[in-house]
Protein backbone atom coordinates (compact mmCIF):
# COMPACT_ATOMS: atom_id res chain seq x y z
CA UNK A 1 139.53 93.67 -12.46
CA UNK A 2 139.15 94.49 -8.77
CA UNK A 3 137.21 98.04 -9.47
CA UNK A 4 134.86 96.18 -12.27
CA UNK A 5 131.48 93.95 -11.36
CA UNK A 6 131.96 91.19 -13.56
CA UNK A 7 129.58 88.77 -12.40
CA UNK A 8 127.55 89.08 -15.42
CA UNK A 9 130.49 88.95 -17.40
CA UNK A 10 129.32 85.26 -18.65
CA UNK A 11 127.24 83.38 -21.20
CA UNK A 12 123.51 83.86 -20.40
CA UNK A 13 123.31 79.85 -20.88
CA UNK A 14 125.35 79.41 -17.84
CA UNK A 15 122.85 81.11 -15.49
CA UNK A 16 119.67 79.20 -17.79
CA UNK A 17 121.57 76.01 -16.76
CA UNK A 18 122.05 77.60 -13.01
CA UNK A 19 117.86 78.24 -12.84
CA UNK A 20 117.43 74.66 -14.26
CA UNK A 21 119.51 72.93 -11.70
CA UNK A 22 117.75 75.27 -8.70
CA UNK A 23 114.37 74.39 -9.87
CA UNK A 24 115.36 70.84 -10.41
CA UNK A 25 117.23 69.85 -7.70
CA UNK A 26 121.18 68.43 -8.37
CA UNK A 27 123.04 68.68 -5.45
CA UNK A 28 126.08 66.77 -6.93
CA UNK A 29 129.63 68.42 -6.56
CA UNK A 30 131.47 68.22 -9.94
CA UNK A 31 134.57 68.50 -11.36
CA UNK A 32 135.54 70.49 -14.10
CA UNK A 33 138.61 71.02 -16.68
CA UNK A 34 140.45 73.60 -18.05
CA UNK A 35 142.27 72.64 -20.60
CA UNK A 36 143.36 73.32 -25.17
CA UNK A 37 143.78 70.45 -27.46
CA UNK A 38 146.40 72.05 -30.07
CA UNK A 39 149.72 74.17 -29.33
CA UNK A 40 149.10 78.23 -30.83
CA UNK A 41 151.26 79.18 -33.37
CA UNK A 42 152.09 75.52 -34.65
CA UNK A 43 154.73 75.40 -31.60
CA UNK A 44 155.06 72.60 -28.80
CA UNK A 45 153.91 74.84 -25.72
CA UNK A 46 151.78 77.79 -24.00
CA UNK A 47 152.01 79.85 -21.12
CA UNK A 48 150.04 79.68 -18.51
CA UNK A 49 148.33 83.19 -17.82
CA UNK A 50 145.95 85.50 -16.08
CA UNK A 51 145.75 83.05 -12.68
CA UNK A 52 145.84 86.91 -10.75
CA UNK A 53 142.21 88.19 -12.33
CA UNK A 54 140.78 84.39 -11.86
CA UNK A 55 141.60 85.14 -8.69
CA UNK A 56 139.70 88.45 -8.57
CA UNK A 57 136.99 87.43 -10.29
CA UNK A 58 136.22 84.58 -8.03
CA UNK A 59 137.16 86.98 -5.10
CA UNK A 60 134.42 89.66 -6.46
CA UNK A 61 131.78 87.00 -7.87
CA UNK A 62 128.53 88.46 -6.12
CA UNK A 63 124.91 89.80 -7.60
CA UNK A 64 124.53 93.33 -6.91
CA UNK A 65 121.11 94.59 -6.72
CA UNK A 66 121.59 96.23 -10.29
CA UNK A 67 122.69 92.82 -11.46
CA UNK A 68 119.07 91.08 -10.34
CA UNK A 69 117.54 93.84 -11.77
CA UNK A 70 118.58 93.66 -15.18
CA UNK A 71 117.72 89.72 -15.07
CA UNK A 72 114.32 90.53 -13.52
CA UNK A 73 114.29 92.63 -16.75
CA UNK A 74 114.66 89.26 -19.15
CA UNK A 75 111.63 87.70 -18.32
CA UNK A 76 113.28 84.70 -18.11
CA UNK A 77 114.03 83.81 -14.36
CA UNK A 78 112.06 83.21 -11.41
CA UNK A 79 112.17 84.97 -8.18
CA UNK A 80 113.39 82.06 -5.72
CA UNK A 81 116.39 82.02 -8.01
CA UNK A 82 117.03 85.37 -8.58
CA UNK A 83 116.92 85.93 -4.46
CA UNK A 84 118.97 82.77 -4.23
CA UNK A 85 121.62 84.66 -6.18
CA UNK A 86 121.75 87.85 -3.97
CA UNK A 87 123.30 85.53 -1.21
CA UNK A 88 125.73 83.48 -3.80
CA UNK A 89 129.06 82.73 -3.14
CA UNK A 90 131.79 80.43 -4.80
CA UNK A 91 132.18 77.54 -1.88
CA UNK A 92 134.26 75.45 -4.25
CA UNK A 93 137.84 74.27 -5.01
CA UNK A 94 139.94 75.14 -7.01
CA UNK A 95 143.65 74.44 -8.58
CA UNK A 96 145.56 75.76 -11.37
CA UNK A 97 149.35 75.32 -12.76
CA UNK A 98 150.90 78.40 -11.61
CA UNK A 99 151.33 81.36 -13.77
CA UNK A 100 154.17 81.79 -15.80
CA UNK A 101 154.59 77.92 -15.70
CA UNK A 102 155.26 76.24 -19.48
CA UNK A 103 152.21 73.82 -20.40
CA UNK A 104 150.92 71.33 -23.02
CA UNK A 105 147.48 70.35 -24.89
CA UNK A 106 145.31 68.04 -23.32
CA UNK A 107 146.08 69.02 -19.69
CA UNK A 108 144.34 70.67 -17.46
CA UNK A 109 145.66 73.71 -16.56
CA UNK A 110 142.88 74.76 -14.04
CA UNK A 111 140.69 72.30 -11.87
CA UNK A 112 137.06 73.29 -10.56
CA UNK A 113 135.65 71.26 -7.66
CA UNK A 114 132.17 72.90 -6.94
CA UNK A 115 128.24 72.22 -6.52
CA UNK A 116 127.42 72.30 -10.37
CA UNK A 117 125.75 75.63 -10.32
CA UNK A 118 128.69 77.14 -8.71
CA UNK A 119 130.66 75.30 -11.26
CA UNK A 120 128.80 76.38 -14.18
CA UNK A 121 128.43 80.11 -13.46
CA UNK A 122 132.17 80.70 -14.16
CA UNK A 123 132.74 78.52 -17.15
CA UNK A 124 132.85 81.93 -19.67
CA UNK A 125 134.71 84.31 -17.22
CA UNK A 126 137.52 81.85 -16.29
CA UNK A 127 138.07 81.24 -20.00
CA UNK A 128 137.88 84.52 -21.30
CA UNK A 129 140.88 85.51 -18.98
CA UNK A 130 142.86 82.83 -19.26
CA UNK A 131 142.55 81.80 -23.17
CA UNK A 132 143.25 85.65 -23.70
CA UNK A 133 146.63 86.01 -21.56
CA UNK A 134 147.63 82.76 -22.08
CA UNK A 135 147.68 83.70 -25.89
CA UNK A 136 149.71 86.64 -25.39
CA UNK A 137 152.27 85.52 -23.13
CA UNK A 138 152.75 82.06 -25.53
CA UNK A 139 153.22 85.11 -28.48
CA UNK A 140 155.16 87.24 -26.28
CA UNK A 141 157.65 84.13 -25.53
CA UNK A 142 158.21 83.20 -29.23
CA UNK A 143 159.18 86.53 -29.41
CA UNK A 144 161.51 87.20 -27.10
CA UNK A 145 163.37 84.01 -28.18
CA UNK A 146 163.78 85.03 -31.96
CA UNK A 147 165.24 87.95 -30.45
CA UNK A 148 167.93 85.95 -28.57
CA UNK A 149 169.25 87.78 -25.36
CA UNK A 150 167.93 91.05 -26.91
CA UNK A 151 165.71 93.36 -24.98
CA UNK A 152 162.08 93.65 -26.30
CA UNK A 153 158.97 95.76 -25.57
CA UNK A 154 156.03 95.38 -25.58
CA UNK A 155 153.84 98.53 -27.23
CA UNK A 156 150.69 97.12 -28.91
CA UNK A 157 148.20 99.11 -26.72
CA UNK A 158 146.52 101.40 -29.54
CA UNK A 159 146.32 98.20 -31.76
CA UNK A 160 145.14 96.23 -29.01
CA UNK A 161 141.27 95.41 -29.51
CA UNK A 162 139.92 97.13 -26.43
CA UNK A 163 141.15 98.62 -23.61
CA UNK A 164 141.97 95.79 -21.67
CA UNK A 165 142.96 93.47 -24.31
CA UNK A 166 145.68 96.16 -24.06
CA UNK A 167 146.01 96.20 -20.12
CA UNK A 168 146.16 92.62 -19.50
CA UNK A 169 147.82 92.08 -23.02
CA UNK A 170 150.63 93.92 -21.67
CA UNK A 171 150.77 92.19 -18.65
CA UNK A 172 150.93 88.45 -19.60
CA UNK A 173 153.31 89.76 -22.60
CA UNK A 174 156.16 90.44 -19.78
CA UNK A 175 155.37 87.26 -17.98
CA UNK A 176 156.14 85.91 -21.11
CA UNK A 177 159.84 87.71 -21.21
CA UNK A 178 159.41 91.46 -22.74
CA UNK A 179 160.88 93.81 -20.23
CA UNK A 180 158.55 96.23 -20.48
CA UNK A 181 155.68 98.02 -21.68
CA UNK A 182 154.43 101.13 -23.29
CA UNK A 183 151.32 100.81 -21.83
CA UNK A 184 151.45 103.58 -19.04
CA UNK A 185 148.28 102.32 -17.09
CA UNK A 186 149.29 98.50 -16.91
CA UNK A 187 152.98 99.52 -15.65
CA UNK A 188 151.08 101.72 -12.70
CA UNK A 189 148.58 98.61 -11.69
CA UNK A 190 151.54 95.46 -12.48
CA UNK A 191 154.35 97.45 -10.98
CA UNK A 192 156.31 96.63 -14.68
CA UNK A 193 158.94 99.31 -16.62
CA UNK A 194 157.34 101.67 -18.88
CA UNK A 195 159.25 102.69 -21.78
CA UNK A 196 159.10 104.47 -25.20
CA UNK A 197 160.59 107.17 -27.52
CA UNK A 198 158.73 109.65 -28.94
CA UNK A 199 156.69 109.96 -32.36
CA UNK A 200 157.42 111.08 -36.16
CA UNK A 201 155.47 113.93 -35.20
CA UNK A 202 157.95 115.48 -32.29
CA UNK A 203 160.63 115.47 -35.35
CA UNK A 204 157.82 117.02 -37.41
CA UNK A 205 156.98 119.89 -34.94
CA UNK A 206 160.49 121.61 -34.79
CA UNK A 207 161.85 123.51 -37.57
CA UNK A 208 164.09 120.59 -37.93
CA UNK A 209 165.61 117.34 -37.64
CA UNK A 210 168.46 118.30 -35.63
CA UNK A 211 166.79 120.45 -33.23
CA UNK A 212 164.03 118.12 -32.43
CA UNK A 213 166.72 115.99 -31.31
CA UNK A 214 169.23 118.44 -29.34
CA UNK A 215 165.33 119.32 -27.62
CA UNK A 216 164.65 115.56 -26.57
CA UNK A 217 168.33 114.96 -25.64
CA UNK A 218 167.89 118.04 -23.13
CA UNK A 219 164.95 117.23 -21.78
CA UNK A 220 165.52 113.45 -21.37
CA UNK A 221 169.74 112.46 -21.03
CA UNK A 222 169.23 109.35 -19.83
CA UNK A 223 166.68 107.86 -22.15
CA UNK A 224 167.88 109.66 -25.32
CA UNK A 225 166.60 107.36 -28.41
CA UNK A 226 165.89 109.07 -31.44
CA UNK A 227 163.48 108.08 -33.65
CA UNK A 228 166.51 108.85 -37.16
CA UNK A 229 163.46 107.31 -40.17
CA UNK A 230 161.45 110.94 -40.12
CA UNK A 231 162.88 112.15 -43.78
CA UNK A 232 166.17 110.10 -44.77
CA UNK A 233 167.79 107.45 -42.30
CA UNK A 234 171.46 107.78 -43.35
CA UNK A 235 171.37 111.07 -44.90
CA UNK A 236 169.64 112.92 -42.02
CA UNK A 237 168.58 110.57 -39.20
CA UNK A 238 171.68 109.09 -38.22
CA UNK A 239 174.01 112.42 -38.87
CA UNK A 240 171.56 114.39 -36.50
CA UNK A 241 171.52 112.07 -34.20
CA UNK A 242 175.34 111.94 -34.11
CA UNK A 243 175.71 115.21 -33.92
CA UNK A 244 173.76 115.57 -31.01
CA UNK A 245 175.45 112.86 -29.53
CA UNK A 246 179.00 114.02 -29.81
CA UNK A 247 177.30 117.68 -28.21
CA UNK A 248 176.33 115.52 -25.26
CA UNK A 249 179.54 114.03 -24.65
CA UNK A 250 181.57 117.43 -25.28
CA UNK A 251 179.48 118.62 -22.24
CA UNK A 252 180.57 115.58 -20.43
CA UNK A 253 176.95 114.57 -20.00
CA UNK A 254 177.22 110.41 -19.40
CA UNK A 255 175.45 108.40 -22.38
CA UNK A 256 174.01 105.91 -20.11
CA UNK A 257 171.02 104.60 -22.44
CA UNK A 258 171.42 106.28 -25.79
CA UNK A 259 170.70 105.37 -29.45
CA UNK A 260 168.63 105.40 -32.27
CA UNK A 261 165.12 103.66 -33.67
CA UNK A 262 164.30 102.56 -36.63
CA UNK A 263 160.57 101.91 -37.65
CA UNK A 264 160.58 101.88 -42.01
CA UNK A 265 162.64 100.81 -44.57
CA UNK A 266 164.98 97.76 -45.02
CA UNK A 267 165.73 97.23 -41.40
CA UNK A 268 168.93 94.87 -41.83
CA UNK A 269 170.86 96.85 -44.48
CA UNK A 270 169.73 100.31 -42.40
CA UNK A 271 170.76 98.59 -38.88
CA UNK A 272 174.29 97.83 -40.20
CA UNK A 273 174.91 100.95 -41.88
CA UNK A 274 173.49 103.12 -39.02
CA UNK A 275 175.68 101.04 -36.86
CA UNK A 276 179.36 101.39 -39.32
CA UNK A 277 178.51 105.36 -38.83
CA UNK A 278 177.90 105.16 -34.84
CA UNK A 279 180.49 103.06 -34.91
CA UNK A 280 183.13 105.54 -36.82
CA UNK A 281 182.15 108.30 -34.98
CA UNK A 282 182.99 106.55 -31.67
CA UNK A 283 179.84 105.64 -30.42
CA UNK A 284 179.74 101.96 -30.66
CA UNK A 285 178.09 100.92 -27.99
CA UNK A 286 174.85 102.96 -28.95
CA UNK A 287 171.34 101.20 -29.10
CA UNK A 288 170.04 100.36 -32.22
CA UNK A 289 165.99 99.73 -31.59
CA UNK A 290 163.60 98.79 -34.42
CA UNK A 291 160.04 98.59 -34.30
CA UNK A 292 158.03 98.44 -37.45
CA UNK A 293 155.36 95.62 -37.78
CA UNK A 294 157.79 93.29 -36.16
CA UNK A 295 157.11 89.33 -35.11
CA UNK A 296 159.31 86.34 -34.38
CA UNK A 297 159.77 85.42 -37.57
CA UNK A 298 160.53 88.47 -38.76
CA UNK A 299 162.80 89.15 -36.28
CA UNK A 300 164.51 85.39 -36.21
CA UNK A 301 164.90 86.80 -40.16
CA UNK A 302 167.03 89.84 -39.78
CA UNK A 303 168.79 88.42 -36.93
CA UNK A 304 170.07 85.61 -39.18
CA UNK A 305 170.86 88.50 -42.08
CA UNK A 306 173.31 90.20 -39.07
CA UNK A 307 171.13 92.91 -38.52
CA UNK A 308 172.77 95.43 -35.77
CA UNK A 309 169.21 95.92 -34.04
CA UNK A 310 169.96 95.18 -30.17
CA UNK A 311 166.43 96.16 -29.15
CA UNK A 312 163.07 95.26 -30.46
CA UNK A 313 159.86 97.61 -30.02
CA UNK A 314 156.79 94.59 -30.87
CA UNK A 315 153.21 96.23 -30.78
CA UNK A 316 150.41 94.82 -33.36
CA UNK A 317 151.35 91.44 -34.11
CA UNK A 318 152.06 90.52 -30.56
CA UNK A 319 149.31 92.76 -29.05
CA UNK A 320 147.01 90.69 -31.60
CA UNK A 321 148.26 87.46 -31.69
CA UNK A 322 149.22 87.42 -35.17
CA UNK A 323 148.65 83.90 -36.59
CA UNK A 324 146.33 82.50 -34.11
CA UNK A 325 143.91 85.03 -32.78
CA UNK A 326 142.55 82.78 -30.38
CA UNK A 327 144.28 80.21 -27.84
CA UNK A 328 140.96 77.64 -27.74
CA UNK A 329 141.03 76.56 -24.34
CA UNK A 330 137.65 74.40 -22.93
CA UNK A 331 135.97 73.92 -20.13
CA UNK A 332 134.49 70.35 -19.51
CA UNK A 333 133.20 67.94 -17.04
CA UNK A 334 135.26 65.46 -15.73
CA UNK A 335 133.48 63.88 -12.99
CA UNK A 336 130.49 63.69 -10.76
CA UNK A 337 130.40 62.96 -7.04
CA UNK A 338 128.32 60.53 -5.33
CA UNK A 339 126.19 62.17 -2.98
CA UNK A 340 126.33 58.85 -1.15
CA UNK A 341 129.87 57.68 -0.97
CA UNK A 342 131.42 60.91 -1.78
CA UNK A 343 133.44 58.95 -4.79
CA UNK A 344 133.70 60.59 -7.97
CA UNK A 345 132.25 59.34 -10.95
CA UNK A 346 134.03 60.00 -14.01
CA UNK A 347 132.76 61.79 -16.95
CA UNK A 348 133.75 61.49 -20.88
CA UNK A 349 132.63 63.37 -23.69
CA UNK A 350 132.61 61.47 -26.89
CA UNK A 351 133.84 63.04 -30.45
CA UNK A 352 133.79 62.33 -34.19
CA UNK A 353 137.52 63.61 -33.73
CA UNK A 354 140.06 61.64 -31.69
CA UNK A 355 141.29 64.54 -30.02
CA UNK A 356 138.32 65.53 -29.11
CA UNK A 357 137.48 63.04 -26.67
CA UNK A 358 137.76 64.42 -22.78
CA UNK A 359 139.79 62.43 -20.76
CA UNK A 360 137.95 61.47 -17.18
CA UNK A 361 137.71 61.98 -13.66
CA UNK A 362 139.80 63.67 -11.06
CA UNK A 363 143.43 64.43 -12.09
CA UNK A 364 146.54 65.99 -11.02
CA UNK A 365 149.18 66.22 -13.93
CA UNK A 366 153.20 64.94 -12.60
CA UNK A 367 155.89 66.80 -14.70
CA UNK A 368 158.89 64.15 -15.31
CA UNK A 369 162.20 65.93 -15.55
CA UNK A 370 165.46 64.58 -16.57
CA UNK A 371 167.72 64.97 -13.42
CA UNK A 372 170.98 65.20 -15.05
CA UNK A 373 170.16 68.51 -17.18
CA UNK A 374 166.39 69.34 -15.90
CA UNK A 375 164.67 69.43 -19.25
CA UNK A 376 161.36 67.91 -19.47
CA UNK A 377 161.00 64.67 -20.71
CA UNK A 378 157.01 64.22 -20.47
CA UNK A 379 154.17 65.51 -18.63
CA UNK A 380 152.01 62.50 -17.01
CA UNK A 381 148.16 63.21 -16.37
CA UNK A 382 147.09 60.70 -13.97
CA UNK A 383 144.38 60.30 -11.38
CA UNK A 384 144.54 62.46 -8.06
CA UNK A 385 144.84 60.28 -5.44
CA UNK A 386 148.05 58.25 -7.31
CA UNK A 387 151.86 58.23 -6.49
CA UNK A 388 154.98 57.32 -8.04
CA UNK A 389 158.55 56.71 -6.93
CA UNK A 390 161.05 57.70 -8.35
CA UNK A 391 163.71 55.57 -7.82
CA UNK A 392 161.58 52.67 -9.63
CA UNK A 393 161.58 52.58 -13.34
CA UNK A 394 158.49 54.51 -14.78
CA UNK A 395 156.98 53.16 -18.57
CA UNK A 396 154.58 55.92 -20.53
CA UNK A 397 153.04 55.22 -23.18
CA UNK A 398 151.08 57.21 -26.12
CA UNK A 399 147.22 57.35 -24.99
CA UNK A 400 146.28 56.86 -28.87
CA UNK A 401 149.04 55.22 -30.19
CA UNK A 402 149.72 53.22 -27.21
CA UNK A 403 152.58 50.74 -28.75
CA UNK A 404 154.93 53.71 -28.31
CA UNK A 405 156.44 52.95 -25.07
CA UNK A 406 159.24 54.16 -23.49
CA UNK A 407 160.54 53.16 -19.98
CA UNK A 408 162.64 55.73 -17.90
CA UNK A 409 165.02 54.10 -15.80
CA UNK A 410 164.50 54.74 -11.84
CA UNK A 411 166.74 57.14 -10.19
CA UNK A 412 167.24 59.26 -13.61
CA UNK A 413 164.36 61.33 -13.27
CA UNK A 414 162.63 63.56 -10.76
CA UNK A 415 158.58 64.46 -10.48
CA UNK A 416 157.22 67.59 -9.65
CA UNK A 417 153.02 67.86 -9.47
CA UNK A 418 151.76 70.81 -11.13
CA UNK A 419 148.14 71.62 -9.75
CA UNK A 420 148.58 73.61 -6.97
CA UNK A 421 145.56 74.83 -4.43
CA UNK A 422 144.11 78.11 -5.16
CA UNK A 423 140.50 78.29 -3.48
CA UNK A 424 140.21 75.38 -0.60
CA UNK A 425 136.17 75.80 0.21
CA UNK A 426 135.72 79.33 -0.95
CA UNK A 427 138.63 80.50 0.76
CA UNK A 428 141.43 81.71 -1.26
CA UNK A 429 144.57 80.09 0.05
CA UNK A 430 147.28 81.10 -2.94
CA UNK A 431 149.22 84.51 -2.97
CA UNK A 432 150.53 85.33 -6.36
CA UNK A 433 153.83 86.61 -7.69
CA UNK A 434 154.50 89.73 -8.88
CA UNK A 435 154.61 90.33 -12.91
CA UNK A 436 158.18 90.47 -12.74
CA UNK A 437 158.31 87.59 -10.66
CA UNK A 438 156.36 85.99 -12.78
CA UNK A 439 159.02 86.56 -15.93
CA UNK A 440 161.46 85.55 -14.30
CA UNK A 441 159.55 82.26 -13.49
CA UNK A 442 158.56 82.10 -16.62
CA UNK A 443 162.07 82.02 -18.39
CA UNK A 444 163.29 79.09 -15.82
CA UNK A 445 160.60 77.43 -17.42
CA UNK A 446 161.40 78.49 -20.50
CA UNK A 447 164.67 76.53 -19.94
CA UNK A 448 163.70 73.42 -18.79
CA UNK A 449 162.77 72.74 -22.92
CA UNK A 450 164.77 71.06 -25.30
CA UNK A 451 166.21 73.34 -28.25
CA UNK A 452 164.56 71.12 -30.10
CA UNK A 453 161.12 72.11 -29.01
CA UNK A 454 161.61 75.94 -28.83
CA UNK A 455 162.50 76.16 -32.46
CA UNK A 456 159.89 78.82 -34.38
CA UNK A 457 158.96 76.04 -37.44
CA UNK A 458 157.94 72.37 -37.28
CA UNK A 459 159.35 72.10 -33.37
CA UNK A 460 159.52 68.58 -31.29
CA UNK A 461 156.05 68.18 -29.37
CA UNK A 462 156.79 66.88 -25.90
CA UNK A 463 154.95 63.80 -24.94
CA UNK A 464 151.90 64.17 -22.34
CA UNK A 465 150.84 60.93 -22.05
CA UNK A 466 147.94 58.62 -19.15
CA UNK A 467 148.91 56.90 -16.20
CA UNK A 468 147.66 53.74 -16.59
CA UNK A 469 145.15 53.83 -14.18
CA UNK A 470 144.13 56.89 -15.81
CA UNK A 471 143.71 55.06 -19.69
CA UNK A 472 142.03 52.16 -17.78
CA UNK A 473 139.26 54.22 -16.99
CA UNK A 474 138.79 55.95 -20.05
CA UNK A 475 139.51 52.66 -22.18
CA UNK A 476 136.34 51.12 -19.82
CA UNK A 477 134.02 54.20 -20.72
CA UNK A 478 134.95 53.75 -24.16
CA UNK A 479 133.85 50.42 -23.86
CA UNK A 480 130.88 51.13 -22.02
CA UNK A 481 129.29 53.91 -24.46
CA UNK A 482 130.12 51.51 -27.84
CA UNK A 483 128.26 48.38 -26.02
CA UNK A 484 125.17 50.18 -25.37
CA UNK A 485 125.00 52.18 -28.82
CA UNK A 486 125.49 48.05 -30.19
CA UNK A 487 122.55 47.27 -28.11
CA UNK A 488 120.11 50.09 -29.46
């Protein structure tokens, strides 16, 4: 991201828009929203993802002279604009829920304050990184969970569509909890563990089974796992690998991280097998990894059968987002600001479908947690400039259904305000975690959910619900728009 010019890395609308505004005059800072209207994978949350190569992008966001070129080349832009874009810069603001931070539809996860051309420029790039890693790290968090305490890596890259769906695939997929990667290039720019085995084809390249694996044991002691599935699990595989085993220990060489891998066949009646014969041959505490076109539900599956697999090699489905190949975040306005008064106006977008319509103006989004245990009880978008206290009782209400009600007694909860300040007037002003910091945020998270929401099929939704300032507002514009359509 920071060796790559991707200022043209957007929708050619956005800089058609751009020329219109320069040639007709808008000098109106606006507001817009990041946010998704429905949960991926029919669950109740997402991860928030790829905040680091926003930050890049907006960082990096110039016109090189090959770059006004190639849109001299369209035909279709005029030459104040195109020199007014050799001197661009992003001036705006902007704020974001952290990375590795669990969040809900209809929020927005990112906030752009900026003159509108500034504004509309980066509409395409800021979703294409964050829909994309956001996706992944979501998948890569179901994942980990089916697999319940067990160790799972990520190694999707040569099923990965593109280079660096791979590279920044790998990277949200351990913020979202794998604890490591295949992916050789990502671990050198994230600073995350590499890991791996070897192929069918080192088994196939010795004269045999055994000697393929007495050669990898030598060569690599402390990261012996053998791949046992090459001709016949328990008739070859496993035997071999015990063999080789028992040679290492003779020798007094210490089996600090040594096992086997599975990647065909039934893997719950070949994980407990393969595990009785480790097991009476005194190796018991031996790794059993399976790969093989694994997911969560197909590892929530065997782990209910008892399979024996303590480690879990995930590539294609999580690489690819199997079952929802696209996260569907937006990008819309919110509000305009008076050039005059410097107020903002708010801004709705009207839809056929409920869920479609925007909510307004300038928001912050409060997180209400329940202080006795620290789950989440509701997320509250409200406007920017309100407060609440928390030892009064707070009532929250559905925004479409708004009899449901419920009132939270004061003193039993705490807030915590989830925009934070990334660019303040250009200026980037946010430092961000490490990858591995960012897992580890990511599983406190992780925890402040009910069980009841984390579960793979038909889970709880929790509630993100309007202030009521907020619903005032959007109730009035509602209002507004259906009067004047009655008046046509």
């Amino acid at each position: 991201m920071k060796a790559n010019n991707l200022t043209l890395l957007t929708d050619l609308y956005e800089l058609t828009m751009m020329q219109g505004y320069f040639k007709n005059p808008v000098s109106q800072t606006v507001i817009f929203d990041v946010f998704y209207r429905d949960n991926p994978f029919k669950g109740s949350y997402a991860i928030m993802a790829g905040l680091e190569q926003v930050i890049e992008y907006i960082q990096n966001l110039t016109f090189s002279d090959e770059d006004i070129q190639y849109l001299q080349s369209l035909d279709l832009f005029e030459e104040d604009f195109l020199e007014y874009l050799r001197n661009f810069r992003f001036s705006g603001d902007i704020y974001a829920i952290p990375e590795g931070s669990v969040i809900f539809p209809r929020e927005p996860m990112l906030k752009v304050i900026a003159p509108v051309m500034e504004a509309q420029l980066i509409e395409t790039a800021l979703l294409n990184i964050l829909n994309h890693q956001s996706l992944i790290a979501t998948k890569a968090s179901r994942v980990v969970y089916a697999a319940n305490g067990d160790g799972v890596m990520e190694f999707g890259l040569r099923r990965a569509q593109g280079p660096d769906a791979g590279i920044y695939g790998a990277r949200a997929a351990v913020i979202g909890g794998c604890i490591g990667t295949s992916n050789v290039l990502a671990g050198q720019m994230f600073d995350v563990p590499v890991l791996g085995t070897h192929a069918h084809s080192w088994i196939m390249s010795f004269p045999d089974e055994y000697t393929a694996f007495k050669t990898y044991a030598q060569m690599y002691p402390n990261a012996c796992i053998l791949l046992v599935d090459t001709y016949d699990t328990l008739k070859s595989g496993v035997p071999n690998a015990i063999r080789v085993f028992q040679e290492m220990r003779d020798k007094e060489i210490p089996l600090t991280k040594y096992g086997i891998r599975l990647d065909s066949g039934d893997l719950a009646y070949l994980s407990k097998q393969a595990y009785q014969m480790l097991c009476d041959a005194g190796f018991p505490d031996a790794v059993i990894s399976a790969s093989s076109d694994l997911d969560e539900n197909l590892i929530y599956n065997l782990k209910t059968q008892g399979a024996k697999i303590n480690s879990w090699g995930v590539g294609t489905n999580l690489i690819t987002a199997k079952g929802n190949p696209a996260f569907g975040g937006v990008y819309k306005l919110a509000a305009i600001q008076d050039p005059a008064t410097g107020a903002f106006k708010p801004k709705i977008k009207l839809s056929e479908n409920t869920e479609k319509v925007t909510n307004p103006g300038d928001k912050t989004i409060f997180r209400i947690y329940n202080k006795e245990n620290g789950k989440i009880k509701a997320d509250l978008i409200c406007l920017a400039d309100e407060t609440f206290d928390e030892s009064k009782d707070m009532v929250i209400f559905d925004p479409i259904d708004t009899w449901k009600r419920t009132r939270i007694s004061g003193g039993s909860y705490t807030l915590r305000e989830l925009l934070a300040p990334i660019f303040l007037k250009g200026d980037c002003v946010y430092t961000s975690p490490s990858v591995m910091e960012l897992r580890e945020i990511c599983q406190k998270e992780l925890d402040t959910l009910w069980d009841e929401s984390r579960r793979l099929v038909n889970p709880q939704e929790v509630y993100v619900d309007l202030s009521q300032k907020l619903y005032n507002i959007k109730k009035h514009l509602l209002d507004e728009i259906a009067a004047e359509r009655e008046n046509e």
